[in-house]
C-alpha atoms as a PDB file:
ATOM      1  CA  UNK A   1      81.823  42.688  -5.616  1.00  0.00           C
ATOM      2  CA  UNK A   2      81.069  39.405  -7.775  1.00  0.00           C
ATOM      3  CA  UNK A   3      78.066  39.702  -9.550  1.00  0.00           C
ATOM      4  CA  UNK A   4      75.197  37.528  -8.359  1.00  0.00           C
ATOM      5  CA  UNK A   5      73.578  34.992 -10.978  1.00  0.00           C
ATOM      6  CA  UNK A   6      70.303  33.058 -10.494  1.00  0.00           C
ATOM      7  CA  UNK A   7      69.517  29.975 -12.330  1.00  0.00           C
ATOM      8  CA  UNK A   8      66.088  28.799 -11.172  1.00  0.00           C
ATOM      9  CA  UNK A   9      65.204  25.016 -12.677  1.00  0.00           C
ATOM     10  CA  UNK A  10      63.696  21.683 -12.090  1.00  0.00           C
ATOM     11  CA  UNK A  11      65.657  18.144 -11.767  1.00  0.00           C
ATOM     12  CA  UNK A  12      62.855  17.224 -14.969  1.00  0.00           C
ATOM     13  CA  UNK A  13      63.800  19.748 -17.724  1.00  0.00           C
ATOM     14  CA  UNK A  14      66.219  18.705 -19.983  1.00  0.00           C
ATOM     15  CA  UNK A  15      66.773  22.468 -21.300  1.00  0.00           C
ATOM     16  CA  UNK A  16      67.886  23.282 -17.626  1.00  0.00           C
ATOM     17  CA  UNK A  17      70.563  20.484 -18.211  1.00  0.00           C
ATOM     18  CA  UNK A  18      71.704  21.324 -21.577  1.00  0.00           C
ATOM     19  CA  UNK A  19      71.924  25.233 -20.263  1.00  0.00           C
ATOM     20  CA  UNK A  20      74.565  23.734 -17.831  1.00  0.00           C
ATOM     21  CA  UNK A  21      77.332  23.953 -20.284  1.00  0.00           C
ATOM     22  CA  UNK A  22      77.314  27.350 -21.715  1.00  0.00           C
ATOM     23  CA  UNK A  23      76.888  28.938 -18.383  1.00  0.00           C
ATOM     24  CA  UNK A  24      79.635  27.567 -17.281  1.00  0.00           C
ATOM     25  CA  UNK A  25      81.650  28.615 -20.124  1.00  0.00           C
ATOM     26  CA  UNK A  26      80.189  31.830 -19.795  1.00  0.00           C
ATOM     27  CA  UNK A  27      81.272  32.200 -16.059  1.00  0.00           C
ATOM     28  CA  UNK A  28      85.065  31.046 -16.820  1.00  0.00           C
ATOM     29  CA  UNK A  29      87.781  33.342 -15.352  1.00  0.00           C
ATOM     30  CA  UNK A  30      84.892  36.110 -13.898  1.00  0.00           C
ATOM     31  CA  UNK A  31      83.809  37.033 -10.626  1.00  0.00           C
ATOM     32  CA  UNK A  32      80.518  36.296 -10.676  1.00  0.00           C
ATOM     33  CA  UNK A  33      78.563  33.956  -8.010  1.00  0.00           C
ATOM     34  CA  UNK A  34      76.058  31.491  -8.914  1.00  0.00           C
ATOM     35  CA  UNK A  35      73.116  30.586  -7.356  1.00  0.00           C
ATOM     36  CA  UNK A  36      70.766  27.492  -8.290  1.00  0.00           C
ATOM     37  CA  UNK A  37      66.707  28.282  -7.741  1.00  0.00           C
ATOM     38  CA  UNK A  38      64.459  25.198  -7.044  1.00  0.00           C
ATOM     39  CA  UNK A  39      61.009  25.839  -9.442  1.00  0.00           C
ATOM     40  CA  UNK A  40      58.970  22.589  -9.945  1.00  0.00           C
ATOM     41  CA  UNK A  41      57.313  22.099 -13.132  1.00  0.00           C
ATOM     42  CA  UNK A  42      54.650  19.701 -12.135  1.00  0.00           C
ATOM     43  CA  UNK A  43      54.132  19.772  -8.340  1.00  0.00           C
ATOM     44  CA  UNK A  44      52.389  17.797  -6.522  1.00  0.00           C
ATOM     45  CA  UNK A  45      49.716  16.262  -7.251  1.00  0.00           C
ATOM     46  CA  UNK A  46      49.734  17.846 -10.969  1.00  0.00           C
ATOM     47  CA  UNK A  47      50.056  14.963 -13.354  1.00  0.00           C
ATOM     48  CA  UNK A  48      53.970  14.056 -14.283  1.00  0.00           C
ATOM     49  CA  UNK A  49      54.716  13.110 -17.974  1.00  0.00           C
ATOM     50  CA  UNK A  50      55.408   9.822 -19.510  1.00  0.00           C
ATOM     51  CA  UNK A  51      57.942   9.072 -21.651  1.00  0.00           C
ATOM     52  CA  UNK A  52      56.259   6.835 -23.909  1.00  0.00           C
ATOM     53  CA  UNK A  53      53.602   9.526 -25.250  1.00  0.00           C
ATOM     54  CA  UNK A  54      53.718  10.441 -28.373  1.00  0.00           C
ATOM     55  CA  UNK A  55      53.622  14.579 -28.111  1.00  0.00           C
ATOM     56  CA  UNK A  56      56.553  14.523 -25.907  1.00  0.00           C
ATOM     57  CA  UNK A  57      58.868  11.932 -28.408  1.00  0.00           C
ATOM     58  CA  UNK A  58      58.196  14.222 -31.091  1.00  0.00           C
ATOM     59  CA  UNK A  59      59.525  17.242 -28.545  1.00  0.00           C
ATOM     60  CA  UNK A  60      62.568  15.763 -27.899  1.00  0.00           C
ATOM     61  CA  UNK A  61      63.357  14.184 -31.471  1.00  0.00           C
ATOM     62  CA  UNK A  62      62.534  17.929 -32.685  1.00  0.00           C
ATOM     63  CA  UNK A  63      63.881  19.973 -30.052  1.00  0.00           C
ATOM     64  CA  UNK A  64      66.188  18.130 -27.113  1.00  0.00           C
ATOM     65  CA  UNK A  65      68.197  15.362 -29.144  1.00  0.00           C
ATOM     66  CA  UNK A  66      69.214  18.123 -31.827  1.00  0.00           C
ATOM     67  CA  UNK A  67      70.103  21.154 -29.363  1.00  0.00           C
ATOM     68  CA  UNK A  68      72.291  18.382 -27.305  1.00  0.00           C
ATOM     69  CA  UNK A  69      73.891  16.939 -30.544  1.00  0.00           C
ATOM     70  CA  UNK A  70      74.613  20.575 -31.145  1.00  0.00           C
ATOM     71  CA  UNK A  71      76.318  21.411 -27.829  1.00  0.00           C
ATOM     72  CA  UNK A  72      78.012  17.870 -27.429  1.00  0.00           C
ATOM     73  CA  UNK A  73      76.300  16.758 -24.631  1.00  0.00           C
ATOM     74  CA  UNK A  74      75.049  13.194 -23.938  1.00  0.00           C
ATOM     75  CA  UNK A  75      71.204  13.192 -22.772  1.00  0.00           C
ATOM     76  CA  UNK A  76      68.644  10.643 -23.627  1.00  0.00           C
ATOM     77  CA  UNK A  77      64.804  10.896 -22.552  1.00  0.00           C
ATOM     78  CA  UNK A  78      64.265   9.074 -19.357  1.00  0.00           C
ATOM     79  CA  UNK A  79      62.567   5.421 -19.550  1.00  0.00           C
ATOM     80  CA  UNK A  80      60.802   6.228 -15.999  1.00  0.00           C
ATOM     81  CA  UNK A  81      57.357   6.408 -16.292  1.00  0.00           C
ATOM     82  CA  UNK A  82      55.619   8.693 -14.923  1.00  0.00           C
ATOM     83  CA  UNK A  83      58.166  10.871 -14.284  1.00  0.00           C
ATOM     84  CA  UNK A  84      59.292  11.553 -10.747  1.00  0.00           C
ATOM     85  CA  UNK A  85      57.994  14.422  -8.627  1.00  0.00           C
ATOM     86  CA  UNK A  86      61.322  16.638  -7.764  1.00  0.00           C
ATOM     87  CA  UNK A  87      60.276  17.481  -4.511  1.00  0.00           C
ATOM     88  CA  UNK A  88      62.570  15.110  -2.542  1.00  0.00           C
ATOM     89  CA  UNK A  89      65.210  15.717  -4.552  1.00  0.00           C
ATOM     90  CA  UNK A  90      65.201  19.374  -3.748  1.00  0.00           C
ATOM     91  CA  UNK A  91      64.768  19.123   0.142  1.00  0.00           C
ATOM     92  CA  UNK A  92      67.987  17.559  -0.399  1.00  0.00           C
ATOM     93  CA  UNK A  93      69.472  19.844  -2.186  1.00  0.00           C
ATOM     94  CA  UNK A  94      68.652  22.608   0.431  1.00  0.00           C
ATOM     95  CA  UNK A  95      70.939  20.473   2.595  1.00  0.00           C
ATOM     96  CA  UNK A  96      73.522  19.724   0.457  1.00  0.00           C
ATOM     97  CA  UNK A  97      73.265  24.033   0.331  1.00  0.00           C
ATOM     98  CA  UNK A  98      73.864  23.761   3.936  1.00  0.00           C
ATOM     99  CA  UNK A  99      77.112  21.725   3.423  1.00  0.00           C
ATOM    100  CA  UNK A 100      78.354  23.883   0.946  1.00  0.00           C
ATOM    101  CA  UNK A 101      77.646  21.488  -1.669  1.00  0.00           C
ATOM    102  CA  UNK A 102      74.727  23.187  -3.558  1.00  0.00           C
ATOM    103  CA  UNK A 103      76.299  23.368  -7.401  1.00  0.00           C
ATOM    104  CA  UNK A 104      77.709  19.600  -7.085  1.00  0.00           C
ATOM    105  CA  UNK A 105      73.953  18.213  -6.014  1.00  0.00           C
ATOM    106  CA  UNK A 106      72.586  20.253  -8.662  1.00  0.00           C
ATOM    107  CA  UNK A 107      74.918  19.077 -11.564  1.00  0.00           C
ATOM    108  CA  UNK A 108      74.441  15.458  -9.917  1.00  0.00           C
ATOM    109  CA  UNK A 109      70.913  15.133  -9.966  1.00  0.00           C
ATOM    110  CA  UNK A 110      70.437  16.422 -13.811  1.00  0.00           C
ATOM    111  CA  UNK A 111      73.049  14.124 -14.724  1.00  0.00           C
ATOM    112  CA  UNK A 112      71.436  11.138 -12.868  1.00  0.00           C
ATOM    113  CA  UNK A 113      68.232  11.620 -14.250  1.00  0.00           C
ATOM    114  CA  UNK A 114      69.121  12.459 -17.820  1.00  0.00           C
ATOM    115  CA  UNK A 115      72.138  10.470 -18.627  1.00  0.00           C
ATOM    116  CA  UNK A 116      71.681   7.206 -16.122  1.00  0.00           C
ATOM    117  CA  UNK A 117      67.470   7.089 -16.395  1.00  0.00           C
ATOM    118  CA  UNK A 118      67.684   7.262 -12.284  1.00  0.00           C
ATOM    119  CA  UNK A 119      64.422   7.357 -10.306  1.00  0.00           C
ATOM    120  CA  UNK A 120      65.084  10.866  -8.593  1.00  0.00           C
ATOM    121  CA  UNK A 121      62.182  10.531  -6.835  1.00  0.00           C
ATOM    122  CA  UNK A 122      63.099   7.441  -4.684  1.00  0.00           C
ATOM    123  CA  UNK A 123      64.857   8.696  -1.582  1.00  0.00           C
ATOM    124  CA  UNK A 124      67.204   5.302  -1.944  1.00  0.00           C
ATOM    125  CA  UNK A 125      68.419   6.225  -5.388  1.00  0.00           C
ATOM    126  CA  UNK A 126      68.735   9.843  -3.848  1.00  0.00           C
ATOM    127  CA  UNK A 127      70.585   9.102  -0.843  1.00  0.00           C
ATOM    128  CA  UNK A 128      72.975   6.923  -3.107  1.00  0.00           C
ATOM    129  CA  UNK A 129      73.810   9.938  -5.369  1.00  0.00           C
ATOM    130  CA  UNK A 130      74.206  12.444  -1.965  1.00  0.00           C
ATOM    131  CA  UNK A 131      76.961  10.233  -0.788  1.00  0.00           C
ATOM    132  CA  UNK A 132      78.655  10.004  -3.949  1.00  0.00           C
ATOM    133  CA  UNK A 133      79.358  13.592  -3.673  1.00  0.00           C
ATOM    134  CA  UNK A 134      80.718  13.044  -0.226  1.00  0.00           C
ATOM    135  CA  UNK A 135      77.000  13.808   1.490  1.00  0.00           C
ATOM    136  CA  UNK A 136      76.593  11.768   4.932  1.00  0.00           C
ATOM    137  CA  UNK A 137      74.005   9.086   3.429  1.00  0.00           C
ATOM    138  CA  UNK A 138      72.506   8.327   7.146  1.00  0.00           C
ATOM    139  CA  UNK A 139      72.355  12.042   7.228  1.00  0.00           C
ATOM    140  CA  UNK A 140      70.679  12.454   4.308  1.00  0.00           C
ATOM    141  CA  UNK A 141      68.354   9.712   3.956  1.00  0.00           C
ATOM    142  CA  UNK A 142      66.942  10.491   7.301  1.00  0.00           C
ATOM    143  CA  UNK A 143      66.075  14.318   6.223  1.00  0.00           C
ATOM    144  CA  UNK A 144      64.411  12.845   3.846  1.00  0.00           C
ATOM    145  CA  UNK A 145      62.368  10.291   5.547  1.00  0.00           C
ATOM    146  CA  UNK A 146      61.433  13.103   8.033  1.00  0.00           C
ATOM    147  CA  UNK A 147      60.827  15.944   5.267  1.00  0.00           C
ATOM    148  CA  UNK A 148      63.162  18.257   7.546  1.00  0.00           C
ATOM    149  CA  UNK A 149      63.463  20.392   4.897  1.00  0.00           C
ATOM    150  CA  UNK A 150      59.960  20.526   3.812  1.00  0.00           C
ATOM    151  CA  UNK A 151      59.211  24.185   5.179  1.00  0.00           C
ATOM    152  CA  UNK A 152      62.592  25.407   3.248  1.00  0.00           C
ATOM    153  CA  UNK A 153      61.725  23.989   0.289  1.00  0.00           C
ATOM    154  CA  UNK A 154      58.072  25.643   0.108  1.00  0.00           C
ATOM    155  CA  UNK A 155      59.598  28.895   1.298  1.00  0.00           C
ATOM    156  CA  UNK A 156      61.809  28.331  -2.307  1.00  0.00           C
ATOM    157  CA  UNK A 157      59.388  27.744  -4.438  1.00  0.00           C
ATOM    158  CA  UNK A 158      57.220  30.587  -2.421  1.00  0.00           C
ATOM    159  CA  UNK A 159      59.891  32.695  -3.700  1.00  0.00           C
ATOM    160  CA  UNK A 160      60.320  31.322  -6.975  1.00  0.00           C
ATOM    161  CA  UNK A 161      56.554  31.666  -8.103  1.00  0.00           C
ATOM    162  CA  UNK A 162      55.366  34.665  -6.249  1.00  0.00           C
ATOM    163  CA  UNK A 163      58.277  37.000  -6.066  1.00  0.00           C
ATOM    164  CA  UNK A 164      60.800  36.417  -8.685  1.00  0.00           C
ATOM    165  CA  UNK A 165      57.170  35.431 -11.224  1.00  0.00           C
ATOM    166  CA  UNK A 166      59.357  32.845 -12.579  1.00  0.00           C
ATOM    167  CA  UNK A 167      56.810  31.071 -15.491  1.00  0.00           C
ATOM    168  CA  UNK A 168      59.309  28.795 -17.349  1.00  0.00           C
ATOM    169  CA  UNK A 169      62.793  27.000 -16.927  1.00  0.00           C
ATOM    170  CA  UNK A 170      65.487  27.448 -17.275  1.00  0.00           C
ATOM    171  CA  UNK A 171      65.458  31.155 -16.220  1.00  0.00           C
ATOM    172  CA  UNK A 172      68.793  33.296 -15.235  1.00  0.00           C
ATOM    173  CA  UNK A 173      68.680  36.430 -13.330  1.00  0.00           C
ATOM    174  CA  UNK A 174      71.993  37.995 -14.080  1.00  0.00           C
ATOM    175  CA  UNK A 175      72.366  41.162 -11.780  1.00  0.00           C
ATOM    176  CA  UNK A 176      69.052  43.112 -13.297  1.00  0.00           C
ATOM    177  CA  UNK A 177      68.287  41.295 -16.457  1.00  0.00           C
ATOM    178  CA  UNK A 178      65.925  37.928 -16.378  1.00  0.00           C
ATOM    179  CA  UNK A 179      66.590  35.829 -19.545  1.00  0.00           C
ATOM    180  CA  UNK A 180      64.009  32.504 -19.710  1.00  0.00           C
ATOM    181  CA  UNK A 181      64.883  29.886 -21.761  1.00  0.00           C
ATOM    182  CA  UNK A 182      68.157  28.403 -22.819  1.00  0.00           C
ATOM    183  CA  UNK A 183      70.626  30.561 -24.139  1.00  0.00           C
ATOM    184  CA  UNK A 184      74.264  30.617 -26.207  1.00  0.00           C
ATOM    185  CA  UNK A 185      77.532  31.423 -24.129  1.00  0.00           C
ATOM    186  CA  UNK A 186      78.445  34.743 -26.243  1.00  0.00           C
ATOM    187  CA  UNK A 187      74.454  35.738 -25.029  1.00  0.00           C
ATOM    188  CA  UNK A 188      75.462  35.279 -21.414  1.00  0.00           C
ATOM    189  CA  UNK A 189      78.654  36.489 -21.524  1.00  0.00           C
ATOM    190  CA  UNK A 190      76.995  39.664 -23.053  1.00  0.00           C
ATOM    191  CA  UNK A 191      74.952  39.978 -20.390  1.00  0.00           C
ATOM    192  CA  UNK A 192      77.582  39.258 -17.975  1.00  0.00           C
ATOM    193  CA  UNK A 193      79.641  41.632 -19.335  1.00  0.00           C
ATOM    194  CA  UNK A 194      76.738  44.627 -19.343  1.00  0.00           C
ATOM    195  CA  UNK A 195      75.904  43.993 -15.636  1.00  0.00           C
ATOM    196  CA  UNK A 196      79.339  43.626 -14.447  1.00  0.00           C
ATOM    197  CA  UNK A 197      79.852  47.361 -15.459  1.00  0.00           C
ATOM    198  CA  UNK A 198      76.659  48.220 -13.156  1.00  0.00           C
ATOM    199  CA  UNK A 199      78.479  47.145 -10.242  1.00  0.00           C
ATOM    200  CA  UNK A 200      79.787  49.936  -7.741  1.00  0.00           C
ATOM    201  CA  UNK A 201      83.944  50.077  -7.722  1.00  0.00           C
ATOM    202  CA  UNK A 202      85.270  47.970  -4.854  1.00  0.00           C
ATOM    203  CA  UNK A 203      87.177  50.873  -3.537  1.00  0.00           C
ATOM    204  CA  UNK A 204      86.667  50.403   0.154  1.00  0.00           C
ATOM    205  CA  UNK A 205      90.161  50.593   1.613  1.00  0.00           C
ATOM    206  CA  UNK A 206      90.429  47.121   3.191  1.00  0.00           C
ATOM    207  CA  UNK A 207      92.562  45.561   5.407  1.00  0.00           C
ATOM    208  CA  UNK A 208      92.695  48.519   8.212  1.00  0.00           C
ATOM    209  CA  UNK A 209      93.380  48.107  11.868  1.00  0.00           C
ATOM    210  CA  UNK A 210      94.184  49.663  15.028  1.00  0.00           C
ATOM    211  CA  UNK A 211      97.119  47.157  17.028  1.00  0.00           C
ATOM    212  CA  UNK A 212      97.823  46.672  20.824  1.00  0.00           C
ATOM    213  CA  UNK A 213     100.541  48.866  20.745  1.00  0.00           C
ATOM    214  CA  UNK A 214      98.588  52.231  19.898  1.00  0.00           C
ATOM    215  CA  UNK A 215      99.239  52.348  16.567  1.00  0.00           C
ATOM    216  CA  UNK A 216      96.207  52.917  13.480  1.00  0.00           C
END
C-alpha cells in the first residue's frame, strides 16, 4: 500500500516552492503517493501583499533569497503588486485534478509566479499556462469564467482550515505525522521511512479467479 503524503500550500508562498525540491528527492524510488492541498493565505477580500514594502524585502533578502541560494533554486520576489488572490488559480487546479494533471498544474503555477513574475490571478495568463501542460484552454478558460469549480474549491479549503487545522504553509501530512514549515530531504525521508513501517503488509493473495471452464 503506498503511503499517502499531503502537501497543503498556496500559489503565493515562496517556502511552498522552495519545499518542492527536497520532497521530491525525498520521494525518489518509494511508494509513496502525493497529494497537493489548496490553503489560501490571504483570501478574499483579506488584503494581498506588495512587493515593494519594506517588511517583506527585508523577509526575503533575510530568509527566501538565502534558503533558495542554498538549495539551487532560481526564485525572485514577484514585481506584481498587490499580489494576486489564488483563488482562480486553484479552481483550476481542481480540474486539472480531474484530468489527471494535478502535480504538473501545481509545479506550473509556483514556477509561473515565482520565476516568470506571472499575474496568476488573471484567468488569461492562467488559461495560457493550463494549455501549456496540455490542458484544453477553451476548456479551461470557460471553468473559469463560470467559477464551475467554485463549490470544490470551498469544500478544499473547508477541509483544509477546519479539519486538517492547517495554520501555516507549507505543511506535509506524511501517513500520521504533520510537519509545517519547510523541511531538509534526510527530515522527510526520516519520516517517510518511520511511517512506511506503520503500514499493514500487502499480503492479500492477488490475482485469484474462478474461469469458464470450472476451474478456481
Amino acid at each position: 500500500m503506498s503511503l499517502k503524503i499531503k502537501v497543503y500550500s498556496d500559489y503565493v508562498c515562496p517556502f511552498c516552492f522552495l519545499a518542492e525540491k527536497p520532497l521530491e528527492e525525498a520521494v525518489k524510488g518509494k511508494d509513496v503517493e502525493i497529494e497537493w492541498m489548496p490553503f489560501e493565505l490571504r483570501p478574499e477580500p483579506n488584503r494581498t501583499l506588495r512587493p515593494e514594502e519594506d517588511y517583506l524585502q527585508t523577509t526575503w533578502k533575510q530568509s527566501v533569497y538565502p534558503m533558495a541560494e542554498r538549495m539551487g533554486v532560481k526564485i525572485v520576489l514577484p514585481n506584481v503588486s498587490p499580489q494576486p488572490y489564488t483563488h482562480l488559480a486553484f479552481e483550476g487546479f481542481q480540474y486539472a485534478k480531474e484530468k489527471g494533471k494535478a502535480n504538473e498544474y501545481n509545479d506550473r503555477m509556483l514556477r509561473a509566479f515565482f520565476q516568470e513574475e506571472k499575474n496568476i490571478g488573471e484567468i488569461g495568463v492562467l488559461t495560457d499556462l493550463a494549455g501549456e501542460i496540455g490542458l484544453d484552454k477553451e476548456e479551461f478558460s470557460n471553468i473559469l469564467e463560470t467559477r464551475k469549480y467554485k463549490d470544490v474549491h470551498q469544500k478544499a479549503l473547508d477541509h483544509a482550515y477546519k479539519q486538517a487545522e492547517i495554520q501555516a504553509v507549507p505543511t506535509f501530512v506524511i501517513g500520521d505525522t504533520k510537519i509545517s514549515g519547510i523541511v531538509s530531504k534526510e527530515r522527510l525521508e526520516k519520516v517517510i521511512e518511520e511511517e512506511m513501517k506503520k503500514q499493514p503488509p500487502d499480503d492479500f493473495p492477488q490475482g485469484l479467479t474462478c474461469g469458464i471452464d470450472g476451474f478456481c
